[in-house]
Each structure stands twice: as structure tokens, then as C-alpha cells.
Protein backbone atom coordinates (compact mmCIF):
# COMPACT_ATOMS: atom_id res chain seq x y z
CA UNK A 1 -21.76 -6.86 -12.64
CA UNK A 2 -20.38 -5.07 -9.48
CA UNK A 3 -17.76 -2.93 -11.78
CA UNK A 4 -17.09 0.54 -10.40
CA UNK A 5 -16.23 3.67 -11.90
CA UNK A 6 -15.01 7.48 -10.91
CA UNK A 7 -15.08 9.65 -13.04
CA UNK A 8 -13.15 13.54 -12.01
CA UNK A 9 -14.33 12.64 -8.29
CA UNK A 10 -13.77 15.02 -5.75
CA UNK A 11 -14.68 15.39 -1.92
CA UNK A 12 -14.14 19.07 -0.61
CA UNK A 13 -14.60 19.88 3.41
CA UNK A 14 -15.34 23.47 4.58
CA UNK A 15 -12.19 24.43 6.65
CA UNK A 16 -11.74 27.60 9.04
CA UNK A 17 -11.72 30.87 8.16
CA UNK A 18 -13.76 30.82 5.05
CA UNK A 19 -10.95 27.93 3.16
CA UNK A 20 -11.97 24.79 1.88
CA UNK A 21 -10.30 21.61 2.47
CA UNK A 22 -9.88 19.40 -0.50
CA UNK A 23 -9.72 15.98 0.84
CA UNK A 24 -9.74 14.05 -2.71
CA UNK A 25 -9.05 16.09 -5.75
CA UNK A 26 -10.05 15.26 -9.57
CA UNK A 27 -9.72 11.12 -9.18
CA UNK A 28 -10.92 8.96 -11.77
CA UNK A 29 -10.44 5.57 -11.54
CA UNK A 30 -11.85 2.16 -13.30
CA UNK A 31 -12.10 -1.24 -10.65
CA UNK A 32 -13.41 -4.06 -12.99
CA UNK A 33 -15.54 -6.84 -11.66
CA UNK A 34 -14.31 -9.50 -9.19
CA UNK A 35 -11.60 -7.57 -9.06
CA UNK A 36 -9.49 -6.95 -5.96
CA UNK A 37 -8.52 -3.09 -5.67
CA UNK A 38 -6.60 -1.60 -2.53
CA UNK A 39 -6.50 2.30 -1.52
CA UNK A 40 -3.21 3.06 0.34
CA UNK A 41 -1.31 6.09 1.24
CA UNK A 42 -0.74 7.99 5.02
CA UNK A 43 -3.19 9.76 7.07
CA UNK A 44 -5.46 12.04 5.58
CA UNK A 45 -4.76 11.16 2.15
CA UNK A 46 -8.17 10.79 0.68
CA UNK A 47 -8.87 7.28 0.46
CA UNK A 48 -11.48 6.48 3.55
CA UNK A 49 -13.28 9.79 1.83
CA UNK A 50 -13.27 8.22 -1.65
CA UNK A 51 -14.56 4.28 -0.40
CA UNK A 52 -17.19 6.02 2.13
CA UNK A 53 -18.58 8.16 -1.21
CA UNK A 54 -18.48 4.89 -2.79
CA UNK A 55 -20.73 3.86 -0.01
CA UNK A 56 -23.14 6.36 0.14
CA UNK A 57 -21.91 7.47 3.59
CA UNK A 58 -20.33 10.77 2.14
CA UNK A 59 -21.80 13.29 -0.55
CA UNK A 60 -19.42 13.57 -3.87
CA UNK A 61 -18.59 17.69 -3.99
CA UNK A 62 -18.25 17.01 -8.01
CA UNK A 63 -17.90 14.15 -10.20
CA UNK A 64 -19.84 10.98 -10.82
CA UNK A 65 -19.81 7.29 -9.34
CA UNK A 66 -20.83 4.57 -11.12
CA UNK A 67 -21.56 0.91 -9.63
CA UNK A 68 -22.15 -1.34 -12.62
CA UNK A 69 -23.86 0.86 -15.50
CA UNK A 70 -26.09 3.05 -12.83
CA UNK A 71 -24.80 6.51 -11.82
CA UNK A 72 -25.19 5.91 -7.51
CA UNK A 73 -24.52 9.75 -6.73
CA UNK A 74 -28.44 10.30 -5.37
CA UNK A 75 -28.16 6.66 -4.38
CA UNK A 76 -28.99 6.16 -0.75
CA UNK A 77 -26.62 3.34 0.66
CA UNK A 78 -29.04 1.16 1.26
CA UNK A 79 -29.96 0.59 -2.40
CA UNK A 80 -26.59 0.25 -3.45
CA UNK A 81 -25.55 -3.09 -3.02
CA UNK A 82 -22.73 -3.05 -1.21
CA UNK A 83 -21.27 -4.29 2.08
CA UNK A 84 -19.00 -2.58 4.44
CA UNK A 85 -16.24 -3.40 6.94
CA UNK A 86 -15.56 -1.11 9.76
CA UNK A 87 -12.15 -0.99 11.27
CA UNK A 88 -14.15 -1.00 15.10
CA UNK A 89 -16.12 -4.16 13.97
CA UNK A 90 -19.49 -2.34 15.10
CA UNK A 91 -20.90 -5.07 16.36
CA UNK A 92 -24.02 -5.06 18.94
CA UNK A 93 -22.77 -6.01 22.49
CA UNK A 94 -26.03 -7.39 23.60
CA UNK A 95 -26.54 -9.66 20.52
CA UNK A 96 -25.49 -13.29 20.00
CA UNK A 97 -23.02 -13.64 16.96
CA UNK A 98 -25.59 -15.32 15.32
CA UNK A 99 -28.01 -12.52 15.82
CA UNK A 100 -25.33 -9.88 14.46
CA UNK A 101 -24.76 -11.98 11.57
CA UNK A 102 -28.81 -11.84 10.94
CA UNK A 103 -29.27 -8.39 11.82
CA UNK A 104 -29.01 -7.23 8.39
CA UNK A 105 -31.15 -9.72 6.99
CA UNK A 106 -33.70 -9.22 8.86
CA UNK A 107 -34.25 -5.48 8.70
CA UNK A 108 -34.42 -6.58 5.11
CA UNK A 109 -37.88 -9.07 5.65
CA UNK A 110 -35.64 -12.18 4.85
CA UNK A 111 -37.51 -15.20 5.70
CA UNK A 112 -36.25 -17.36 8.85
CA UNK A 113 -34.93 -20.17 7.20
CA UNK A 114 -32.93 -18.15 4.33
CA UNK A 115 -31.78 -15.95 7.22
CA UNK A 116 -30.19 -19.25 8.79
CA UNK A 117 -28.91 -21.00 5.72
CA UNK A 118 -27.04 -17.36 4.77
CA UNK A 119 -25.63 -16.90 8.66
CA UNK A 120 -24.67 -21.07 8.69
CA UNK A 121 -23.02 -20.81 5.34
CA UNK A 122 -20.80 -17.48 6.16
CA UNK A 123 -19.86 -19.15 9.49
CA UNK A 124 -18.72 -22.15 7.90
CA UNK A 125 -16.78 -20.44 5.53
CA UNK A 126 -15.14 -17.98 8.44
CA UNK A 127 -14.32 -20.99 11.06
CA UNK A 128 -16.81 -19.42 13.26
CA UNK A 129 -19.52 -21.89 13.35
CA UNK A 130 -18.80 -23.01 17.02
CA UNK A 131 -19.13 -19.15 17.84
CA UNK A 132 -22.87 -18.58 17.26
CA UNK A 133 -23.99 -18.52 20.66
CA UNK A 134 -21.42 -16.07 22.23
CA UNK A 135 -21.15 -12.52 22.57
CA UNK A 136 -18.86 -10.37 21.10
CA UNK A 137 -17.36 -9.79 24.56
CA UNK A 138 -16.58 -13.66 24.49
CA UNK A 139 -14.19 -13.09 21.01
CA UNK A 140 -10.98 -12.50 20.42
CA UNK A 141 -10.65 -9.46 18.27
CA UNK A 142 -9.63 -12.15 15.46
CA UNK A 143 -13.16 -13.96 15.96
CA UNK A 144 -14.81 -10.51 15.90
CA UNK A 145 -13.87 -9.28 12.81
CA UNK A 146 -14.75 -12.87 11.50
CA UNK A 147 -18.38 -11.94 12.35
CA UNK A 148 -17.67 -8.44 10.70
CA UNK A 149 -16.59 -10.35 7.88
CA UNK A 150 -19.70 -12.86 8.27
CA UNK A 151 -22.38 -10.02 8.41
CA UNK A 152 -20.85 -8.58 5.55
CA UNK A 153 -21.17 -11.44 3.68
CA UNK A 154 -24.54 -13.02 4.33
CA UNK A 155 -26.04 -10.00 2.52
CA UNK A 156 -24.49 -11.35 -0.90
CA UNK A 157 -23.55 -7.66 -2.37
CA UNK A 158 -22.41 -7.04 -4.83
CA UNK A 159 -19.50 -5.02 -3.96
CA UNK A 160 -17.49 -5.09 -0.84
CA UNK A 161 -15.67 -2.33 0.80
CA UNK A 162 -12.92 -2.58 3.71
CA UNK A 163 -11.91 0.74 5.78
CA UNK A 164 -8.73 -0.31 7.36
CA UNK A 165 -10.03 -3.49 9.45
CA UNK A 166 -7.15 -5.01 10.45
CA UNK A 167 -5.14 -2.08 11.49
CA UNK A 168 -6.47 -2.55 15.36
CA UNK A 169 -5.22 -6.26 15.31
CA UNK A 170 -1.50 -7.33 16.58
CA UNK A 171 0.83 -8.16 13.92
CA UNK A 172 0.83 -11.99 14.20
CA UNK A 173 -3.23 -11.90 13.50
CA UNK A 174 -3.43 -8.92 11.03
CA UNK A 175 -0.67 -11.37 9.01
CA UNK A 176 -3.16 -14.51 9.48
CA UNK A 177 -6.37 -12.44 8.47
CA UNK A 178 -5.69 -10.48 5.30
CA UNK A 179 -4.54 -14.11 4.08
CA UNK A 180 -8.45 -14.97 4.97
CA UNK A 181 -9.59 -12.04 3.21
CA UNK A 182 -7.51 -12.90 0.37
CA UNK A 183 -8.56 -16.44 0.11
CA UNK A 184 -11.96 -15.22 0.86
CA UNK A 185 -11.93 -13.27 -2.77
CA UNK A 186 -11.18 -16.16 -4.15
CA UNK A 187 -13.63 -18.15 -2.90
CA UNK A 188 -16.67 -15.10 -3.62
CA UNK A 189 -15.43 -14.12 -6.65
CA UNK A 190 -16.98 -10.72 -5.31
CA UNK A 191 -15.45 -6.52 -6.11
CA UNK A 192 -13.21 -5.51 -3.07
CA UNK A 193 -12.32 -1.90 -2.08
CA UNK A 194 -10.14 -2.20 0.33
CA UNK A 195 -8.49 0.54 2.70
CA UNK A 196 -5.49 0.89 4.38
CA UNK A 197 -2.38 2.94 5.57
CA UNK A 198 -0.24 0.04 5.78
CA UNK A 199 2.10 -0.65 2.39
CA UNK A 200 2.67 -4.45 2.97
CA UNK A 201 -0.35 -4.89 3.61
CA UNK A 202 -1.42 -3.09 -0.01
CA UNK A 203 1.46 -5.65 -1.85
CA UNK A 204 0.13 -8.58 -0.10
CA UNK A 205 -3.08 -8.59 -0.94
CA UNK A 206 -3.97 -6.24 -4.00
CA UNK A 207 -4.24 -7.32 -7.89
CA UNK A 208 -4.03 -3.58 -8.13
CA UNK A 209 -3.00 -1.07 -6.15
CA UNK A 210 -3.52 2.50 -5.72
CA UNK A 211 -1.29 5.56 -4.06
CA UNK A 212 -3.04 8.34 -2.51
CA UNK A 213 -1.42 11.27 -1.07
CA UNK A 214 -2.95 14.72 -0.42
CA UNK A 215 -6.36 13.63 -1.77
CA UNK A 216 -4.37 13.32 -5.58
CA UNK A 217 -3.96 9.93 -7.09
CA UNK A 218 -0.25 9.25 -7.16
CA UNK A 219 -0.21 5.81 -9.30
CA UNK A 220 -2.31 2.95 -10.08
CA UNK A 221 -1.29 -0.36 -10.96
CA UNK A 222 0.08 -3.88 -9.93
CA UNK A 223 1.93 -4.14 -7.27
CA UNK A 224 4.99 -5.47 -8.55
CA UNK A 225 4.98 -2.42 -11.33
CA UNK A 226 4.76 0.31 -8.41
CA UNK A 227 7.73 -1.65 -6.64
CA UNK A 228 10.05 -1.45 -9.55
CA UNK A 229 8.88 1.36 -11.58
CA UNK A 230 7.68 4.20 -9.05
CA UNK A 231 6.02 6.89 -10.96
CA UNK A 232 7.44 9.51 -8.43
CA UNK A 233 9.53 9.78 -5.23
CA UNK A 234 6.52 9.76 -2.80
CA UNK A 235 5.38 6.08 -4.32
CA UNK A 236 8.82 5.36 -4.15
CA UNK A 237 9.77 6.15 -0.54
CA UNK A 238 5.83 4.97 0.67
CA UNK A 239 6.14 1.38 -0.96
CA UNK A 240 8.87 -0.66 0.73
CA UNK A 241 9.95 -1.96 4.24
CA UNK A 242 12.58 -0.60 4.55
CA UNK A 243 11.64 2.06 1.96
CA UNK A 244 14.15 3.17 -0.65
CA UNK A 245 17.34 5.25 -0.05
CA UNK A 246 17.81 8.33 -1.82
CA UNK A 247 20.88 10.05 -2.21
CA UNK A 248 21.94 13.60 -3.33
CA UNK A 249 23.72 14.14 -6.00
CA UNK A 250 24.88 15.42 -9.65
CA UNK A 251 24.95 13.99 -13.30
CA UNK A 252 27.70 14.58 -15.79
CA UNK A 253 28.29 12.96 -19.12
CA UNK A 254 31.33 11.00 -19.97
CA UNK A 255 31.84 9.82 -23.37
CA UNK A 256 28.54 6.80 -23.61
CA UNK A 257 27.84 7.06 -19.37
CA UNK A 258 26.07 9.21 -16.92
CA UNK A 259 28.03 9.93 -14.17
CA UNK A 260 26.12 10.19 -10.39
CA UNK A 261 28.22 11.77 -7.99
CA UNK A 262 27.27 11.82 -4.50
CA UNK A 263 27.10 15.28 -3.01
CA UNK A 264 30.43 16.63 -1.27
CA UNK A 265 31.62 14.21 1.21
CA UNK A 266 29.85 11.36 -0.22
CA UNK A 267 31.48 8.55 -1.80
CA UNK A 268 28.77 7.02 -3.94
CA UNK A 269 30.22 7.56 -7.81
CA UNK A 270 28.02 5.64 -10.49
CA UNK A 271 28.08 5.14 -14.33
CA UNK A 272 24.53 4.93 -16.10
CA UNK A 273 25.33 4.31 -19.64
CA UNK A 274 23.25 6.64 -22.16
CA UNK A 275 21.56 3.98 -23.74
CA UNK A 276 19.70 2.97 -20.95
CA UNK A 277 18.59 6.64 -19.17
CA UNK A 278 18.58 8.96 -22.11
CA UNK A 279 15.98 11.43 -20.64
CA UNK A 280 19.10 11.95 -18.05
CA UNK A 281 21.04 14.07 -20.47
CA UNK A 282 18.38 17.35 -19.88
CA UNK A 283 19.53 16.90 -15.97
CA UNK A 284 23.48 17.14 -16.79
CA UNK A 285 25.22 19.37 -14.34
CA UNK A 286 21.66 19.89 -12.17
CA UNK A 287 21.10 18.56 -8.82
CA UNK A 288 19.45 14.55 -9.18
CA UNK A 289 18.23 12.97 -6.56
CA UNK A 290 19.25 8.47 -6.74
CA UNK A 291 16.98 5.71 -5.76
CA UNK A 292 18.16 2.25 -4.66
CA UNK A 293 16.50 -0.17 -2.57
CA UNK A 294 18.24 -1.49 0.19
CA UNK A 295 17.99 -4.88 -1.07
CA UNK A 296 20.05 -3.73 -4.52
CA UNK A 297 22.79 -2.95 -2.05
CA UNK A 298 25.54 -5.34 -1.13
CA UNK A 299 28.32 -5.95 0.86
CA UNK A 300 31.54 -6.34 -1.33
CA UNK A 301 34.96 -7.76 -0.78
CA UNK A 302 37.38 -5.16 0.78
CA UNK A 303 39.74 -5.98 -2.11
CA UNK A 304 37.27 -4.58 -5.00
CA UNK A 305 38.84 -1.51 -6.94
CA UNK A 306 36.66 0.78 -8.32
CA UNK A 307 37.78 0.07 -11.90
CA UNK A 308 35.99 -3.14 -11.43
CA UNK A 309 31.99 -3.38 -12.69
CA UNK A 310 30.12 -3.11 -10.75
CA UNK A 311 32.31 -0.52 -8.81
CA UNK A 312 32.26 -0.58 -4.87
CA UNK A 313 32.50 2.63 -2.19
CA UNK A 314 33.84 2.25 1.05
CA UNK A 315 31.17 3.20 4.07
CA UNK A 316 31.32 2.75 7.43
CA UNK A 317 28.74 0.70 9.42
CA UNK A 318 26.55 2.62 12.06
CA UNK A 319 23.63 -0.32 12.94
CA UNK A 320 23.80 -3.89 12.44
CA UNK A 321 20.04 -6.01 12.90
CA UNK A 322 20.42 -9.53 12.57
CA UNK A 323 17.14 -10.65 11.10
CA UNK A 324 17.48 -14.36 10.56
CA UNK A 325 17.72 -15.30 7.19
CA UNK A 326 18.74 -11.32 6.34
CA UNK A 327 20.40 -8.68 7.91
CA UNK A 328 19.78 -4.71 7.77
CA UNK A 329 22.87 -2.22 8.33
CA UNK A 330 22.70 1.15 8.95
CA UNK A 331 25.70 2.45 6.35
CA UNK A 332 27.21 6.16 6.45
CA UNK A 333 29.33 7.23 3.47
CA UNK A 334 30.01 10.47 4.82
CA UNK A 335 26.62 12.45 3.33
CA UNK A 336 24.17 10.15 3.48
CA UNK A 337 23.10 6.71 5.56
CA UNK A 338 21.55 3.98 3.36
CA UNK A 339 19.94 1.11 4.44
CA UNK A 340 20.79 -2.28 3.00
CA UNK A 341 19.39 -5.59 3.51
CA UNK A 342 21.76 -8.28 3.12
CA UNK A 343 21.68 -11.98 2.96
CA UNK A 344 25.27 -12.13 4.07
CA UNK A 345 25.38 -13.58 7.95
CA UNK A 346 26.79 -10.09 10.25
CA UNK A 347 25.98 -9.47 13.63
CA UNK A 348 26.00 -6.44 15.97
CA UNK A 349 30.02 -6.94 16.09
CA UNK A 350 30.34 -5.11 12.92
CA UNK A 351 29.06 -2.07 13.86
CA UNK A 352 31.89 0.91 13.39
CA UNK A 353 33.76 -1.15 10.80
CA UNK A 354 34.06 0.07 7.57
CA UNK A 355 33.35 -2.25 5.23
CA UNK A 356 33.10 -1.89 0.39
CA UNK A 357 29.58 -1.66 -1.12
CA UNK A 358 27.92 -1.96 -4.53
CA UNK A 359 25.13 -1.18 -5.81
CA UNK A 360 22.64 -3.21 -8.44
CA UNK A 361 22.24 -0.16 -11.17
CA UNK A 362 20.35 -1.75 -13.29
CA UNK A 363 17.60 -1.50 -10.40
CA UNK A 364 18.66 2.01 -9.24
CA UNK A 365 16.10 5.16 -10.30
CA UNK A 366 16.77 8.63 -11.03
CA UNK A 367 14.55 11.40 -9.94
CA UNK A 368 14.13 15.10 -10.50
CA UNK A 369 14.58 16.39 -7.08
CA UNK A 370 12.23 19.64 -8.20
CA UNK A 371 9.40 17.81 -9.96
CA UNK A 372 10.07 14.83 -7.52
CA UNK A 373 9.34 12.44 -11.29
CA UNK A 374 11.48 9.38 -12.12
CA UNK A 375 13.24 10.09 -14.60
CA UNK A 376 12.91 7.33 -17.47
């Protein structure tokens, strides 16, 4: 069982001047086995500190780790079953692919011929069989994080752990190999921690997800469930590409509806009925900050009225970026510019014409611009 555990875990850095830095704060989190988990929030958020603890490489200022049933705290990393991926690949320069592959093993007194079945076997797996023989100065940097991925896996841990290895690759290959780490889950069956800054890349590829910022847990779930149901506005504005808009505004009742009203000079107006945002009513009159994705905008015909549902605003369009099969504008209403993504065929002619807008409520949030909590 490669199950991991974290219970009230935190990681605290001496800073200057006599102040300590708390890099992760009070986290406690549950990763089941064979299960695929990915750490993601900006720089400096906690989540290298809390996967190198995991490993062994950093000491745990106050809490407890489990790996299966055994508390690993006094662990040394060696005895802890695990396998790490370096974002620099770390490979030896001098060595043979083969021999990096092996290096591992045979530190650890495994025999010759189990030390060749395990290197063949990972190579097969990784398309890098034909690779063997070369040095690391012969690879692309696709090819050498195969053989990261390879040395990884010949030691058959129990638990693997990724620190942000793709994030030195172009785009075109970091798309191509988290799709081979995905399908090479699948294939192990095996725990994965995995790391990264980048929030497609933590949709695309976790069962479970979870948001770091300022060393504090932020959410933890599927990925889906943090798309549509952001706990708060910093998983709301993090997840997304583009993220969501948020727009300034106040709430006022009228007879069964909330009423949003975009700030002065805005033209955003929209009706929430009661039913469906109750917890609204404490906010009524108070500043409220509104949520929409830019794909829950749409471009409307100039001859909707407002009295129409769902009602349109007029804005005007700054930036048009004809993406193929969608399109992102750059809309001003006058206090705000959203972003919408649009399947509707514009080009760069539209930009300064002002065009009618609607928005999909029934995916729009509300959040407490002081708390910075969705409001359910």
C-alpha cells in the first residue's frame, strides 16, 4: 500500500532579522493508493516544500507524514520507497542511458541480470529502447526526461513524486509528455505526487487536485469540482485559461431576485433569483464581487432588449484573437474588460465595434470581496 497521509504539516524557514518564514502552514491531506494527486498553485506557494518532506529531502517543522501505515518523519529517503523526478533531469553526463537507468540499482547490490531485465522493461515501456547506448548529450530534452522517467521507474517504488518536470520543455512536447505520464499511471497502477505551477497542466492530468497559495491549502478535489465550484476567488482566478472575469458590483433585492449591478459606469445588470443564492441576502446593499467565465459569455443579437431572459448589455470590443475553432475578445463595458471566448466566427475587423452580450447565470459565482469566499 503506497497511501500517504499529512497530518497538521508544516515547513517553517528562518527568515532575516530574527522572522520566520512559513513556507507550508497546518496542511493535512489524505492521497489514497494508486491514486493520481497533483500540487498546483504560483511560486513559492508551498508545494515543492510539502513533496520534498514527503521525500525525505526536507525536515517537517511540525506535524506527521505517513507513507502506508509507518510514520516516515525520522525516515531517511532512502528507506522510504519512493522515486523522484527532478525538473533538471539530473542525469550523469558521462554515463550511457543505460548506465543512468542502472545507477540506482546498482548502488542497491541488484544482481546483473535483474538490473537488465528492470532497465529493458522501463525502456520498452518509455520508447527509449533504441537509446541505451547514447549519452544524455545525444537526447532531446523529450528523450531525457524519458530516462528520468525510466530510472525512476526501474526501482519499482512504491510511491512516485514529480517536481515540476515538464516545465523546462516547449509547449508542443510538455503537451505530448504529461499524456505519457498519464498513460504511464495507468499502466503502473503506482501513487503519484505530482508538482507544478502550471493550471492546465493540474486539469489534464490529476484525479484530484490540490490549490496551494501562501503555504495554506486553498481546496482539494476533482478537477471538474474546482472548475465549477471554486471554494474562493484565488482558486477561481488560478484555475482557467483565460481565468475568470470578475466584476465589481452591488446586490439589491427585488421582490423573488437578486439584483447585481455593475459599479458606476458599468453596464452589467443581473437577476439571481432567491431561490437559487439565498446566502446572498446577508450581502444586500454591500459591495459583491461577480464571477463568470469567459466561456459563459456570449455574443448576442444587437436587437435583444433587456426585458428579454437572459438579458444582454451593450460593450464595446477592444481585442479580437481569432483562435480557430474559438475566438477571444477583449470587451469594455465602461468599468470593467471581460474576456469571452466565443464559438461565433469574428476576426480582428471587429475590434472598436460595439456589439450586445449575455451572460450564462446559472454558471456565474458570487463572492465576498472582503473574505474573498463564494458565496453559496
Amino acid at each position: 500500500m503506497a497511501n500517504v497521509s499529512l497530518k497538521t504539516v508544516s515547513k517553517v524557514y528562518p527568515g532575516g532579522k530574527g522572522g520566520d518564514i512559513a513556507a507550508v502552514d497546518n496542511v493535512s491531506l489524505e492521497i489514497g493508493d494508486r491514486e493520481f494527486v497533483v500540487l498546483v498553485g504560483p511560486s513559492r506557494c508551498g508545494k515543492s516544500s510539502i513533496l520534498r518532506m514527503i521525500a525525505g529531502l526536507e525536515e517537517i517543522s511540525k506535524g506527521d507524514i505517513f507513507i502506508g501505515d509507518r510514520c516516515v518523519n525520522d525516515v531517511p529517503p532512502k528507506d522510504r520507497a519512493i522515486a523522484m523526478v527532478f525538473q533538471d533531469y539530473a542525469l550523469y553526463p558521462h554515463m550511457s542511458v543505460y548506465d543512468n537507468m542502472a545507477f540506482g540499482l546498482k548502488l542497491r547490490k541488484f544482481g546483473k541480470t535483474e538490473i537488465k531485465k528492470r532497465v529493458q522493461d522501463a525502456a520498452a515501456v518509455l520508447g527509449i529502447a533504441d537509446l541505451l547506448e547514447r549519452k544524455p548529450k545525444a537526447l532531446s530534452a523529450g528523450q531525457r526526461q524519458r530516462v528520468a522517467l525510466g530510472r525512476a521507474i526501474v526501482r519499482q517504488p512504491k510511491l512516485f513524486l514529480f517536481d515540476e518536470p515538464l516545465s523546462s520543455l516547449e509547449a508542443r512536447m510538455r503537451v505530448q509528455m504529461r499524456a505519457e505520464i498519464t498513460k504511464l499511471h495507468q499502466r503502473l497502477q503506482a501513487t503519484i505526487i505530482y508538482v507544478t505551477h502550471d493550471p492546465v497542466e493540474a486539469m489534464a492530468m490529476g484525479e484530484r487536485v490540490v490549490v496551494m497559495n501562501n503555504g495554506v491549502l486553498q481546496q482539494n478535489d476533482a478537477p471538474l469540482k474546482l472548475y465549477n465550484e471554486p471554494t474562493n476567488l484565488f482558486v477561481a482566478g488560478f484555475l482557467g485559461n483565460p481565468p475568470m472575469n470578475f466584476v465589481h458590483g452591488t446586490v439589491k433585492q427585488d421582490r423573488e431576485a437578486f439584483v447585481f449591478r455593475e459599479v458606476e459606469g458599468g453596464t452589467i445588470e443581473a437577476r439571481l433569483p432567491i431561490s437559487e443564492r439565498p446566502a446572498a441576502a446577508d450581502f444586500v446593499g454591500k459591495p459583491m464581487l461577480l464571477g463568470i467565465r469567459p466561456e459563459e459569455i456570449e455574443v448576442a443579437p444587437f436587437s435583444k432588449t433587456a426585458a428579454k431572459s437572459p438579458p444582454s448589455f451593450p460593450v464595446i470590443v477592444d481585442i479580437v484573437e481569432p483562435m480557430g475553432a474559438e475566438t477571444t475578445l477583449y470587451l469594455q463595458t465602461g468599468a470593467h474588460t471581460l474576456v469571452c471566448r466565443t464559438r461565433a466566427a469574428l476576426d480582428h475587423r471587429e475590434a472598436g465595434h460595439r456589439m450586445q452580450c449575455e451572460l450564462n447565470l446559472k454558471k456565474a459565482h458570487l463572492f465576498d470581496p472582503v473574505s474573498t469566499n463564494r458565496i453559496f
